[in-house]
PDB file of N, CA and C in Angstrom:
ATOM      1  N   UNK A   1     -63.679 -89.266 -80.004  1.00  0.00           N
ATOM      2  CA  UNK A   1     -64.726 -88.248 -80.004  1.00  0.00           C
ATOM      3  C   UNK A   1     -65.163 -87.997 -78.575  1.00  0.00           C
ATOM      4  N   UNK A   2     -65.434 -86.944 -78.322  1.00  0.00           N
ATOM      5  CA  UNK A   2     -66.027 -86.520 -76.809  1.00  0.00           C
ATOM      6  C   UNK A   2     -67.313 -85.859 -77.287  1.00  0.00           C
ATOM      7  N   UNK A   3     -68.188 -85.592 -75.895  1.00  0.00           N
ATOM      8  CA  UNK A   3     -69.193 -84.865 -75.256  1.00  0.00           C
ATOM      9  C   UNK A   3     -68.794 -84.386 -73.820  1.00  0.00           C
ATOM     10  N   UNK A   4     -69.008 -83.206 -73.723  1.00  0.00           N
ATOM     11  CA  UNK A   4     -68.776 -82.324 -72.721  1.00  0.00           C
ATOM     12  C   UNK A   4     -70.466 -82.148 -72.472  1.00  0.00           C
ATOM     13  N   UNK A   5     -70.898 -82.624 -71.001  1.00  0.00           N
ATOM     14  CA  UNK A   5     -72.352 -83.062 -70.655  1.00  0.00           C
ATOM     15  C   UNK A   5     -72.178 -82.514 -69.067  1.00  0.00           C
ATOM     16  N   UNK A   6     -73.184 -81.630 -68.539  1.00  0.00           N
ATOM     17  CA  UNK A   6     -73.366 -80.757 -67.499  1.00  0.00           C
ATOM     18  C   UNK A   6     -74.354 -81.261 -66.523  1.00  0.00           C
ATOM     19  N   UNK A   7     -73.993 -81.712 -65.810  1.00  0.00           N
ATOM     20  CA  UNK A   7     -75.068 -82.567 -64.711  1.00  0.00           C
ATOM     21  C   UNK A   7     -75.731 -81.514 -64.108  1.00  0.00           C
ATOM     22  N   UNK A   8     -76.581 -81.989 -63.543  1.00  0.00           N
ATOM     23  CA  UNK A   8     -77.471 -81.554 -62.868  1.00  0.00           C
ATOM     24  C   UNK A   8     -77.204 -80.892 -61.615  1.00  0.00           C
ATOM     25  N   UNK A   9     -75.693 -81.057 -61.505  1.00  0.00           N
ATOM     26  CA  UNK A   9     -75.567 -80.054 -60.697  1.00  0.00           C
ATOM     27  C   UNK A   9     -74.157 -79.122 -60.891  1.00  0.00           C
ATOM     28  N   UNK A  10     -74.342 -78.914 -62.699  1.00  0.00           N
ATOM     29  CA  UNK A  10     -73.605 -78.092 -62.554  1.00  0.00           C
ATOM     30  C   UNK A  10     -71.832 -78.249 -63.116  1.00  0.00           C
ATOM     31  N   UNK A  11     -71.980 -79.647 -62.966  1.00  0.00           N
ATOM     32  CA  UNK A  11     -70.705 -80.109 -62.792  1.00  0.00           C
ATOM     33  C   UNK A  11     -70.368 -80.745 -64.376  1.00  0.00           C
ATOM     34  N   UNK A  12     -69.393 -80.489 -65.526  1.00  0.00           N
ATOM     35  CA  UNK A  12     -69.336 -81.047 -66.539  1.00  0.00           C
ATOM     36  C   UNK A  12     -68.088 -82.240 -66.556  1.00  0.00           C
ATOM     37  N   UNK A  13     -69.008 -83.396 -67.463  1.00  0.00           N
ATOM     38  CA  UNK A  13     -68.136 -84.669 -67.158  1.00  0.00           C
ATOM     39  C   UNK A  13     -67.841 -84.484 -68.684  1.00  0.00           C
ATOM     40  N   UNK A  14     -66.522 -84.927 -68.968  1.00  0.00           N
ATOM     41  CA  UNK A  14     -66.221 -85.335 -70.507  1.00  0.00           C
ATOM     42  C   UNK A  14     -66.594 -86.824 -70.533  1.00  0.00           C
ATOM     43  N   UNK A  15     -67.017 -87.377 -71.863  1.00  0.00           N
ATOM     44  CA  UNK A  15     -67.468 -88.591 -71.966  1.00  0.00           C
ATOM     45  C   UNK A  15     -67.048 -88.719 -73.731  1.00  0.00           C
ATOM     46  N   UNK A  16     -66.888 -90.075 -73.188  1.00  0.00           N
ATOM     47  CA  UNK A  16     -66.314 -90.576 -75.144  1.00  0.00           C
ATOM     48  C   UNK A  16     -67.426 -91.225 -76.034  1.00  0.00           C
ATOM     49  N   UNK A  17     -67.340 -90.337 -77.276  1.00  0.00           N
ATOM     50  CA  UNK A  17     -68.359 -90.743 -77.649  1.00  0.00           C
ATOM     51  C   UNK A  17     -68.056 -91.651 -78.620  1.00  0.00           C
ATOM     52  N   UNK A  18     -69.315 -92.578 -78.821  1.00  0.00           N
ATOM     53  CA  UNK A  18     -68.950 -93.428 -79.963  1.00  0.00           C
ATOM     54  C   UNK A  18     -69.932 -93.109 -81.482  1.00  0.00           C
ATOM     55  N   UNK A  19     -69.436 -93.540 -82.252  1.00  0.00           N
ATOM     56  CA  UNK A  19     -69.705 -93.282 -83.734  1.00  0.00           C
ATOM     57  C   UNK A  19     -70.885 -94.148 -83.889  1.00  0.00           C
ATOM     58  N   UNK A  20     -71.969 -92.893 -84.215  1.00  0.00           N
ATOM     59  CA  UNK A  20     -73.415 -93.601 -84.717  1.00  0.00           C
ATOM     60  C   UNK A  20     -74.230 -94.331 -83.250  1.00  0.00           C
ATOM     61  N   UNK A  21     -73.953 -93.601 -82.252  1.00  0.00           N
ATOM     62  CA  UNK A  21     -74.466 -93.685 -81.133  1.00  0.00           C
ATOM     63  C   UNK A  21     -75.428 -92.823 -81.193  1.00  0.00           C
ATOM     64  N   UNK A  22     -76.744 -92.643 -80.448  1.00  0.00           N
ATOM     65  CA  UNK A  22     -76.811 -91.708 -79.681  1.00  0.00           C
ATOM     66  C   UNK A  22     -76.671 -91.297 -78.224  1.00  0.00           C
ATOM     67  N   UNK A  23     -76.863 -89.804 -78.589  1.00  0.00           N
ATOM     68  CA  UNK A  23     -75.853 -88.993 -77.603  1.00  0.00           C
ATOM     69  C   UNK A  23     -76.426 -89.676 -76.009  1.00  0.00           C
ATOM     70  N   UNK A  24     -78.025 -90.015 -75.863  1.00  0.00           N
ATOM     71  CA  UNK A  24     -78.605 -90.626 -75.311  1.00  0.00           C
ATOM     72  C   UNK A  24     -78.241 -91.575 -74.506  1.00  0.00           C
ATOM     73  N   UNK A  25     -77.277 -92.271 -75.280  1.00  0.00           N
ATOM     74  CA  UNK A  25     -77.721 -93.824 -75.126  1.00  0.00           C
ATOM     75  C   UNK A  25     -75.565 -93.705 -74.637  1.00  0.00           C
ATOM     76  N   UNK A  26     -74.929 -92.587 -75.063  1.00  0.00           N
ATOM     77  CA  UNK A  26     -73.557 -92.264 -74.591  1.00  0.00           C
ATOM     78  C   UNK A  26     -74.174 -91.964 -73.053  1.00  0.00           C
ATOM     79  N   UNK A  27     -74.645 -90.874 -72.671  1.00  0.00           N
ATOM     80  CA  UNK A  27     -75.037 -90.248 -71.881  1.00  0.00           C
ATOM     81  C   UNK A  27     -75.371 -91.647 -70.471  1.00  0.00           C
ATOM     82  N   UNK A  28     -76.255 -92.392 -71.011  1.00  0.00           N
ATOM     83  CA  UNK A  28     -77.213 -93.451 -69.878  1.00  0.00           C
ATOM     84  C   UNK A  28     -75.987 -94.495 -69.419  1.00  0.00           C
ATOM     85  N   UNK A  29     -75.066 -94.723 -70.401  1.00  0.00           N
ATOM     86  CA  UNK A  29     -74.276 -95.685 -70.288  1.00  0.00           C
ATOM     87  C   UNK A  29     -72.758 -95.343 -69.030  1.00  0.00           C
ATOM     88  N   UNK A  30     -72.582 -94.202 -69.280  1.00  0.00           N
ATOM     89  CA  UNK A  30     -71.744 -93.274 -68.491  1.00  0.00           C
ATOM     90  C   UNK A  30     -72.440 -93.504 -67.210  1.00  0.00           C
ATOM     91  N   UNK A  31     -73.469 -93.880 -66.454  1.00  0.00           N
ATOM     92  CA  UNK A  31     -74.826 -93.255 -65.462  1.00  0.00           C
ATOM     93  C   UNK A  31     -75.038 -92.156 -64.988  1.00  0.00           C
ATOM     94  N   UNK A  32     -75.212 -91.203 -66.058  1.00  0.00           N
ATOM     95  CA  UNK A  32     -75.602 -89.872 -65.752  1.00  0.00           C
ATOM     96  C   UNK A  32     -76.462 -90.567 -65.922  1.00  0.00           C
ATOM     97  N   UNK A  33     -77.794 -88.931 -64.656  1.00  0.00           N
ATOM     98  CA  UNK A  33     -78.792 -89.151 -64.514  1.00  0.00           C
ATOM     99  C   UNK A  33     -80.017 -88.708 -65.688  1.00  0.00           C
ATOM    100  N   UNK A  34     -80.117 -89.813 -66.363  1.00  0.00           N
ATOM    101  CA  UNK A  34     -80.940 -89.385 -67.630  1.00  0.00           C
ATOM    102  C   UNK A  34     -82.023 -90.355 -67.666  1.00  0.00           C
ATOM    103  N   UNK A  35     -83.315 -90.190 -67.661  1.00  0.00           N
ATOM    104  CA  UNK A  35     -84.285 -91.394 -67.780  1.00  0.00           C
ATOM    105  C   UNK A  35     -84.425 -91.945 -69.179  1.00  0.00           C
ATOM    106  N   UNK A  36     -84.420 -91.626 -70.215  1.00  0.00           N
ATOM    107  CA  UNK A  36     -84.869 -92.536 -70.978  1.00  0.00           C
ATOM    108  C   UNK A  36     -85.922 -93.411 -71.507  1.00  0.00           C
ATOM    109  N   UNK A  37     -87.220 -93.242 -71.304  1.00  0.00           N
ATOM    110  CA  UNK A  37     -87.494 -94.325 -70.603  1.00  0.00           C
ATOM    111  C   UNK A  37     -87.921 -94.825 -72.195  1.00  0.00           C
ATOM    112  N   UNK A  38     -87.871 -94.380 -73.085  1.00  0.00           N
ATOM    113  CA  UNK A  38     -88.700 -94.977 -74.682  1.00  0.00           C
ATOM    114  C   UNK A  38     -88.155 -95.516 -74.836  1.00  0.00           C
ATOM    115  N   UNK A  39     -86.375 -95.241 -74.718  1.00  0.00           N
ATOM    116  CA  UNK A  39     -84.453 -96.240 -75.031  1.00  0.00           C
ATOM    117  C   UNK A  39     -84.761 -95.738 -76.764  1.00  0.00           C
ATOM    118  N   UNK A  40     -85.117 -94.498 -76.688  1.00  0.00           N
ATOM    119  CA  UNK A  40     -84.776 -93.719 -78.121  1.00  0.00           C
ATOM    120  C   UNK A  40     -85.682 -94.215 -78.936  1.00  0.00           C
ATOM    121  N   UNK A  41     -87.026 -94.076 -78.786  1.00  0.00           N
ATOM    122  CA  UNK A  41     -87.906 -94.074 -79.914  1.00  0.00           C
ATOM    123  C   UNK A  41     -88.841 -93.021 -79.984  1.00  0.00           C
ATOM    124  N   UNK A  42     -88.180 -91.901 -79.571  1.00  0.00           N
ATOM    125  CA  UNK A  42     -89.188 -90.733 -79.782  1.00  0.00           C
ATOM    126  C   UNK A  42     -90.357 -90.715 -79.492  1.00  0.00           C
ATOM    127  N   UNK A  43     -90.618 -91.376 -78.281  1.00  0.00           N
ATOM    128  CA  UNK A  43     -92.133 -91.551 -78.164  1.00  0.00           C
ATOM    129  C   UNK A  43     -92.236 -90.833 -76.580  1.00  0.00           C
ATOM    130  N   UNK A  44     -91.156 -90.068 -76.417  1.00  0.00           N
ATOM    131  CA  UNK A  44     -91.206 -89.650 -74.459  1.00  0.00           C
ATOM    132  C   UNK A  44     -90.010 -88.377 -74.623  1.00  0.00           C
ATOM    133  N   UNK A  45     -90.273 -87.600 -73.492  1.00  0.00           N
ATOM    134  CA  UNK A  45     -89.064 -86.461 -73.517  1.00  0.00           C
ATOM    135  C   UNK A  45     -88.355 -86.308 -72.506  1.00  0.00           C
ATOM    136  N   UNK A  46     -88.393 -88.045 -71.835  1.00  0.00           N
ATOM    137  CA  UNK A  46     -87.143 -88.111 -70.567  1.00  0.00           C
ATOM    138  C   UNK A  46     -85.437 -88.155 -70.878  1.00  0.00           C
ATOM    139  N   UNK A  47     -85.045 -87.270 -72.271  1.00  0.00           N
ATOM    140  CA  UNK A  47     -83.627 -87.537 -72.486  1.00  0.00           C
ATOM    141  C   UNK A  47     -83.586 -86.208 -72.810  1.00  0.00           C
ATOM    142  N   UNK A  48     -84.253 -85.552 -72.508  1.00  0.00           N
ATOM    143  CA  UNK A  48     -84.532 -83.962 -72.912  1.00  0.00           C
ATOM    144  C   UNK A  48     -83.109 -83.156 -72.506  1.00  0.00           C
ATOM    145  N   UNK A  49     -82.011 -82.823 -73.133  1.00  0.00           N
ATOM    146  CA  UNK A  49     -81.133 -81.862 -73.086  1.00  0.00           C
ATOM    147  C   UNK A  49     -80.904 -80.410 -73.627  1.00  0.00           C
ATOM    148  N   UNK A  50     -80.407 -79.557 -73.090  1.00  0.00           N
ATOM    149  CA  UNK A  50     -80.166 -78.401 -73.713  1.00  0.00           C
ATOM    150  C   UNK A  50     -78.608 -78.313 -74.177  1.00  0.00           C
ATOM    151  N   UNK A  51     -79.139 -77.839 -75.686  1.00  0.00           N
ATOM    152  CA  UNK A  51     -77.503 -77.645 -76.493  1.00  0.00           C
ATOM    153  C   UNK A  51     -77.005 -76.517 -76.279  1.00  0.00           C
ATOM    154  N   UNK A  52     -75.193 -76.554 -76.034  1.00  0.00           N
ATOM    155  CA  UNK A  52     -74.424 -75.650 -76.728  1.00  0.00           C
ATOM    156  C   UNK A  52     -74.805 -74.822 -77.384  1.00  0.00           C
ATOM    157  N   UNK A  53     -74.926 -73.341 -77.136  1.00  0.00           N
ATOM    158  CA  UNK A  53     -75.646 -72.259 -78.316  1.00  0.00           C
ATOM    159  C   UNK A  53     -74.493 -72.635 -79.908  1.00  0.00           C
ATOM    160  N   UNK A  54     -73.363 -72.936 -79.322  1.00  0.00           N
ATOM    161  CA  UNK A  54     -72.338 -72.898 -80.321  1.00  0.00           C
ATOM    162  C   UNK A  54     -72.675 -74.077 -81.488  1.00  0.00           C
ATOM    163  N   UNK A  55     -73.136 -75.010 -81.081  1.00  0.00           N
ATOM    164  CA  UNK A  55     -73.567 -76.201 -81.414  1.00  0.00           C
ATOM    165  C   UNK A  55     -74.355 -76.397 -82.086  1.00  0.00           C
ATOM    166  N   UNK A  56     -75.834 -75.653 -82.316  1.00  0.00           N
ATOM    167  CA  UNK A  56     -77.380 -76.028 -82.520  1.00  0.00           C
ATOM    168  C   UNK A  56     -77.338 -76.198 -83.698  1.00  0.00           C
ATOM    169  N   UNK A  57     -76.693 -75.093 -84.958  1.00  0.00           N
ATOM    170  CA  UNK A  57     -76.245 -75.078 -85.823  1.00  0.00           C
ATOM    171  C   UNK A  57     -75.734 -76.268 -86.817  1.00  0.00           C
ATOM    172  N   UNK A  58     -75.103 -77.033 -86.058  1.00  0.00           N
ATOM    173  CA  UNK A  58     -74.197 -77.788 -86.678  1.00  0.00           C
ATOM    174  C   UNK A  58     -75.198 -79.280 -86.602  1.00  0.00           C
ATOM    175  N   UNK A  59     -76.358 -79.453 -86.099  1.00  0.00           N
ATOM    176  CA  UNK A  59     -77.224 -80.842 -85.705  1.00  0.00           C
ATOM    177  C   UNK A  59     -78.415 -80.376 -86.645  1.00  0.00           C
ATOM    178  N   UNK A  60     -78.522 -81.659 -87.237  1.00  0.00           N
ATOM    179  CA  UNK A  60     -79.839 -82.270 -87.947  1.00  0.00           C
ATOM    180  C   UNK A  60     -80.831 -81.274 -87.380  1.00  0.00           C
ATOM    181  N   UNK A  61     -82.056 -81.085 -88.404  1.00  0.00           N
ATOM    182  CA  UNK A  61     -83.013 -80.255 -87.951  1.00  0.00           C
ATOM    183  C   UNK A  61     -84.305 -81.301 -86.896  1.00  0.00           C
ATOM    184  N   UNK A  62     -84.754 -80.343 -86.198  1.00  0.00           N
ATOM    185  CA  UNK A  62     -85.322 -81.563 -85.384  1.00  0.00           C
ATOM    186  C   UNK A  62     -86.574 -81.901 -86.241  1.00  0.00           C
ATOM    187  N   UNK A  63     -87.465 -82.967 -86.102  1.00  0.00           N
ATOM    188  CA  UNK A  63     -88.041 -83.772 -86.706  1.00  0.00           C
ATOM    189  C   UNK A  63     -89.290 -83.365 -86.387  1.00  0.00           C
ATOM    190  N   UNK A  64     -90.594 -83.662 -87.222  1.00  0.00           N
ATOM    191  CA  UNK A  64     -92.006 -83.412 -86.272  1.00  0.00           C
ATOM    192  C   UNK A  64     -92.100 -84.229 -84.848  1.00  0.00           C
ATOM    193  N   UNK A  65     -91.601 -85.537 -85.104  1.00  0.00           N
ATOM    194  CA  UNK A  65     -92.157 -86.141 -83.551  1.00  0.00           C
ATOM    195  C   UNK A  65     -91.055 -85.449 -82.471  1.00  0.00           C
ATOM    196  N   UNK A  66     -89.980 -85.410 -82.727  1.00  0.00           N
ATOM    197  CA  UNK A  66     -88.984 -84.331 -82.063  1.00  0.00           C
ATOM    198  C   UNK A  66     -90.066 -83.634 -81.389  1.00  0.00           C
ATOM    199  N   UNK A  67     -90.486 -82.584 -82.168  1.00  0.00           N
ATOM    200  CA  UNK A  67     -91.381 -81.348 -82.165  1.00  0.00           C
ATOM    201  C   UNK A  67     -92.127 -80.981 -80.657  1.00  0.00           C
ATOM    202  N   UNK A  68     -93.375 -82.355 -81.432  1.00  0.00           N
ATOM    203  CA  UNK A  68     -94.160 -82.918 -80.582  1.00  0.00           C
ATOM    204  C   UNK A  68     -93.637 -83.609 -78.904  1.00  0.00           C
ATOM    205  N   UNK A  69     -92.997 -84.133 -79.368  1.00  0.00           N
ATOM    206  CA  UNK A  69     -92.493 -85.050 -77.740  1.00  0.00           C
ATOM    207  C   UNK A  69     -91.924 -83.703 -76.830  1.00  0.00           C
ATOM    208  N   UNK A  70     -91.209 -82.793 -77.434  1.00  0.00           N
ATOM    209  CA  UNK A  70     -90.712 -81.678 -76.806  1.00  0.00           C
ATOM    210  C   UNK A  70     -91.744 -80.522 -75.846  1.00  0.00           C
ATOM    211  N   UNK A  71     -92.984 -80.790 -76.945  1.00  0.00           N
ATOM    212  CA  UNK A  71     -94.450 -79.883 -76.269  1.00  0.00           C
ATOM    213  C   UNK A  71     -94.562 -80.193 -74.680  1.00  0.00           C
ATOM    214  N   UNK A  72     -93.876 -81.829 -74.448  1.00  0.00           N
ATOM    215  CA  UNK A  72     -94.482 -82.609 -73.823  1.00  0.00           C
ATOM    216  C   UNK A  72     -93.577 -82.428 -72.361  1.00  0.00           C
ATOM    217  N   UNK A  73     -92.215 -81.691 -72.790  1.00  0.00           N
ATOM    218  CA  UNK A  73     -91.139 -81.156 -72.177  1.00  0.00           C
ATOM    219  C   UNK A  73     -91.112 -80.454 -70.991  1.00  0.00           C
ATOM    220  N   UNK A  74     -91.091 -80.069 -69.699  1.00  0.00           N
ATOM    221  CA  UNK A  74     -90.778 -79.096 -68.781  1.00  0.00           C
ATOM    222  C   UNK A  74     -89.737 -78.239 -69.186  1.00  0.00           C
ATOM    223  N   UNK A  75     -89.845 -76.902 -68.800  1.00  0.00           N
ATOM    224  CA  UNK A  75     -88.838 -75.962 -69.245  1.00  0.00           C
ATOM    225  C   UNK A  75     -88.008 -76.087 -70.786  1.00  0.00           C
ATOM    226  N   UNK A  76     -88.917 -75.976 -71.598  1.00  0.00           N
ATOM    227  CA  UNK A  76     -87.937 -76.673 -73.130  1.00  0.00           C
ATOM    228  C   UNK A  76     -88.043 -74.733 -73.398  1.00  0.00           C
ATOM    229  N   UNK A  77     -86.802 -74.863 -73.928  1.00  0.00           N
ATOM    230  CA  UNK A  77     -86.211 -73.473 -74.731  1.00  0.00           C
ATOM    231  C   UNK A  77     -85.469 -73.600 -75.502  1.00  0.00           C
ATOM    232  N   UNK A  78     -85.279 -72.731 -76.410  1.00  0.00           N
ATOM    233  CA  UNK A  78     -85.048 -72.436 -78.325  1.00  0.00           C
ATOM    234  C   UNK A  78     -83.627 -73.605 -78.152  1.00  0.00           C
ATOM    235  N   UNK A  79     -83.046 -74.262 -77.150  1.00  0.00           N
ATOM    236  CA  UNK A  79     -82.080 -75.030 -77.572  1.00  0.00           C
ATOM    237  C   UNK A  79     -81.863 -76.234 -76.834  1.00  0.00           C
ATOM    238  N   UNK A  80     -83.326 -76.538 -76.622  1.00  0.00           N
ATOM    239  CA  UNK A  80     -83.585 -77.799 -76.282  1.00  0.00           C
ATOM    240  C   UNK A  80     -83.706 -78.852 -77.379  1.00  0.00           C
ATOM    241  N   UNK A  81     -82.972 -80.549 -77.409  1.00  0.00           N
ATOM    242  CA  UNK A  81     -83.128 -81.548 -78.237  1.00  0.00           C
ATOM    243  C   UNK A  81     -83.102 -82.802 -77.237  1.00  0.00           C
ATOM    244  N   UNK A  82     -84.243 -83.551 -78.029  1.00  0.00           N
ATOM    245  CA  UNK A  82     -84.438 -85.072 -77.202  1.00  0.00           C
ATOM    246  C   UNK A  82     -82.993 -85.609 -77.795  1.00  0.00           C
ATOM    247  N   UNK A  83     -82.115 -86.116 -76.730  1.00  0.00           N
ATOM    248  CA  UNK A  83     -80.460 -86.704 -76.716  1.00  0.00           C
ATOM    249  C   UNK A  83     -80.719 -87.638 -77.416  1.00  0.00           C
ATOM    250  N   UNK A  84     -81.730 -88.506 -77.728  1.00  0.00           N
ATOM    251  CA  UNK A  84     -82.272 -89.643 -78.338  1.00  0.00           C
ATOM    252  C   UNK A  84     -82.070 -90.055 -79.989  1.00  0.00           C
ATOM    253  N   UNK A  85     -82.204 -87.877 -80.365  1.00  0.00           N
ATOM    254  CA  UNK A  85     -82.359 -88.013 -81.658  1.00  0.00           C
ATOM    255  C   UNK A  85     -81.191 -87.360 -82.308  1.00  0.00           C
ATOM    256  N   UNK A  86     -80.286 -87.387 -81.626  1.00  0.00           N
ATOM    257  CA  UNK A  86     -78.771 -86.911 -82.168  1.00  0.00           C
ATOM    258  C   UNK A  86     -77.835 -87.821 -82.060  1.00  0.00           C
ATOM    259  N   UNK A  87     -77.087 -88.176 -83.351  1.00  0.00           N
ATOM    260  CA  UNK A  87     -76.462 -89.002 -83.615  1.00  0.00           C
ATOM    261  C   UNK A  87     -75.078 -88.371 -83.659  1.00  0.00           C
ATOM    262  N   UNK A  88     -74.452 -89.164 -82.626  1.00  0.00           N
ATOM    263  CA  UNK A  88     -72.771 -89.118 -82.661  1.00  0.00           C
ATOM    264  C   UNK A  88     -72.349 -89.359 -83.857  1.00  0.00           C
ATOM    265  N   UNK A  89     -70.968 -88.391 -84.433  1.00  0.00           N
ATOM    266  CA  UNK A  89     -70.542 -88.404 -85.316  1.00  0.00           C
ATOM    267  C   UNK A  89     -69.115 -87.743 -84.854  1.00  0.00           C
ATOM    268  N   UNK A  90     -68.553 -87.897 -86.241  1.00  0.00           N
ATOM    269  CA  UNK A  90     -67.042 -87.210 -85.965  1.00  0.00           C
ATOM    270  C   UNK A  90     -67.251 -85.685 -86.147  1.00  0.00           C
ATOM    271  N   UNK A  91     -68.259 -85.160 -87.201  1.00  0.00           N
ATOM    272  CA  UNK A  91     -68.747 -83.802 -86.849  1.00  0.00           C
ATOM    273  C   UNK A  91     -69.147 -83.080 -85.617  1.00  0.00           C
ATOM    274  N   UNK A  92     -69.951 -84.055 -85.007  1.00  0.00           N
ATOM    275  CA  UNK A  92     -70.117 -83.525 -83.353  1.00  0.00           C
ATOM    276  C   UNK A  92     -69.275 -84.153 -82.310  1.00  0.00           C
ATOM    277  N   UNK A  93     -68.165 -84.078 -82.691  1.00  0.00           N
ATOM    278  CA  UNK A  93     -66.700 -84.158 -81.873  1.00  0.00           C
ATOM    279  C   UNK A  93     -66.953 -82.945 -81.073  1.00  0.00           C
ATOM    280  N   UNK A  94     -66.388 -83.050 -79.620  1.00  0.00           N
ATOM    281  CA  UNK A  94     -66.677 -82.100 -79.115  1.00  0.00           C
ATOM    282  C   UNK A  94     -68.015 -81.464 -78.465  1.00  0.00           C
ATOM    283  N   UNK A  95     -69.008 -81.848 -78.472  1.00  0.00           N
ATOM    284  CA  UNK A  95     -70.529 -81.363 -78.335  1.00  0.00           C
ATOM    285  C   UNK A  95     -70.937 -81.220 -77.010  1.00  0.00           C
ATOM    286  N   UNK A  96     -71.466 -80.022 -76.868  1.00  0.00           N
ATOM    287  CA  UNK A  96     -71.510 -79.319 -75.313  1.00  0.00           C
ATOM    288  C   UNK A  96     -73.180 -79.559 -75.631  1.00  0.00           C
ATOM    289  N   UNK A  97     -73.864 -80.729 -74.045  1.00  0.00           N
ATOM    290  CA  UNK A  97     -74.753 -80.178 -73.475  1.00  0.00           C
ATOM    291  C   UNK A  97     -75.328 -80.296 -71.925  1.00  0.00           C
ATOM    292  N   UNK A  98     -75.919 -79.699 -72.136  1.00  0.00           N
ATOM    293  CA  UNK A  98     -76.134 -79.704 -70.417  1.00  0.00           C
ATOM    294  C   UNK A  98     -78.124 -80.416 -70.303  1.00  0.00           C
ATOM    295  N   UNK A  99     -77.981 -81.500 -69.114  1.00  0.00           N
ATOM    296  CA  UNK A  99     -79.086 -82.237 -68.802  1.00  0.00           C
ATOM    297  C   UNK A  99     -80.078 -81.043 -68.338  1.00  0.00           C
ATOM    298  N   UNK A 100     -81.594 -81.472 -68.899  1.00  0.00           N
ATOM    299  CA  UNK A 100     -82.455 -80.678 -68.452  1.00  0.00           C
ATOM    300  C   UNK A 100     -82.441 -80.870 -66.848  1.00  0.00           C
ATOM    301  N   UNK A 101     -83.877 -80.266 -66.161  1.00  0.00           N
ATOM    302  CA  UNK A 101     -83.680 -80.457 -64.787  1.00  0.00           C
ATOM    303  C   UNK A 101     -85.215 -81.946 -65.114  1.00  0.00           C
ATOM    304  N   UNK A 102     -85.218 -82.782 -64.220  1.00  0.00           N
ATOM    305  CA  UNK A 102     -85.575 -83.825 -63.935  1.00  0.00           C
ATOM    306  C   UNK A 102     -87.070 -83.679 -63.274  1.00  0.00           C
ATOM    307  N   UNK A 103     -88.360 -83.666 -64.484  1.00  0.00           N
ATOM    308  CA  UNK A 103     -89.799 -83.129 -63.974  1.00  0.00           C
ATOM    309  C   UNK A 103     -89.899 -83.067 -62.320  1.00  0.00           C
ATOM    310  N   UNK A 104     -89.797 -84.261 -61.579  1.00  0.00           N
ATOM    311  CA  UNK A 104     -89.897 -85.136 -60.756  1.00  0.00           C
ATOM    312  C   UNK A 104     -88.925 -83.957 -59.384  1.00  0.00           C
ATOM    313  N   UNK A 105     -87.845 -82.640 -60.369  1.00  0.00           N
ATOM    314  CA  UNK A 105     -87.491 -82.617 -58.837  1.00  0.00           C
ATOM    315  C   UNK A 105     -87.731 -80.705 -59.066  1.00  0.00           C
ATOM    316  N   UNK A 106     -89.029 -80.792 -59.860  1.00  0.00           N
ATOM    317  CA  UNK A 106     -89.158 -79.269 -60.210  1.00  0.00           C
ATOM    318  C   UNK A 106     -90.444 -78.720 -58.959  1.00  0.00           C
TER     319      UNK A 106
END
């Protein structure tokens, strides 16, 4: 399984994903620059990515605390998801997203 993931500057790395991961926790392990800092408990929106328009479709609907943590977001738009709360699967084989930009360098 892959993720096709767009750094921050632009540049897309393929990365292998594993089954019942999250995309998150694929993403941090690779060391792209992703903070993390809850380590996926929905309680922060430092894993904040934007999806694939092609993609959005095909992922779990986002959740209320989703919702909420996202309010909490810099620049969040109609296809923004915390990486935290998407779970690798063989369905999202393939899954295009690109890292938000990083509060800290806005």
């Amino acid at each position: 399984m892959k993720i096709y993931v767009t750094d921050l500057n632009g540049e897309e790395q393929e990365l292998e994903g594993v089954e019942g991961w999250r995309v998150m926790e694929i993403i941090r392990d690779y060391g792209l620059p992703i903070k993390a800092e809850c380590g996926g408990a929905c309680a922060c929106a430092t894993c904040h990515v934007y999806v694939n328009e092609d993609w959005l479709d095909r992922l779990p609907e986002k959740r209320d605390e989703e919702e909420d943590m996202l309010d909490e977001a810099m620049d969040v738009r109609d296809n923004s998801r915390l990486s935290c709360q998407i779970i690798m699967s063989e369905e999202l084989d393939g899954l295009r997203v690109k890292l938000a930009n990083d509060p800290e360098d806005l």
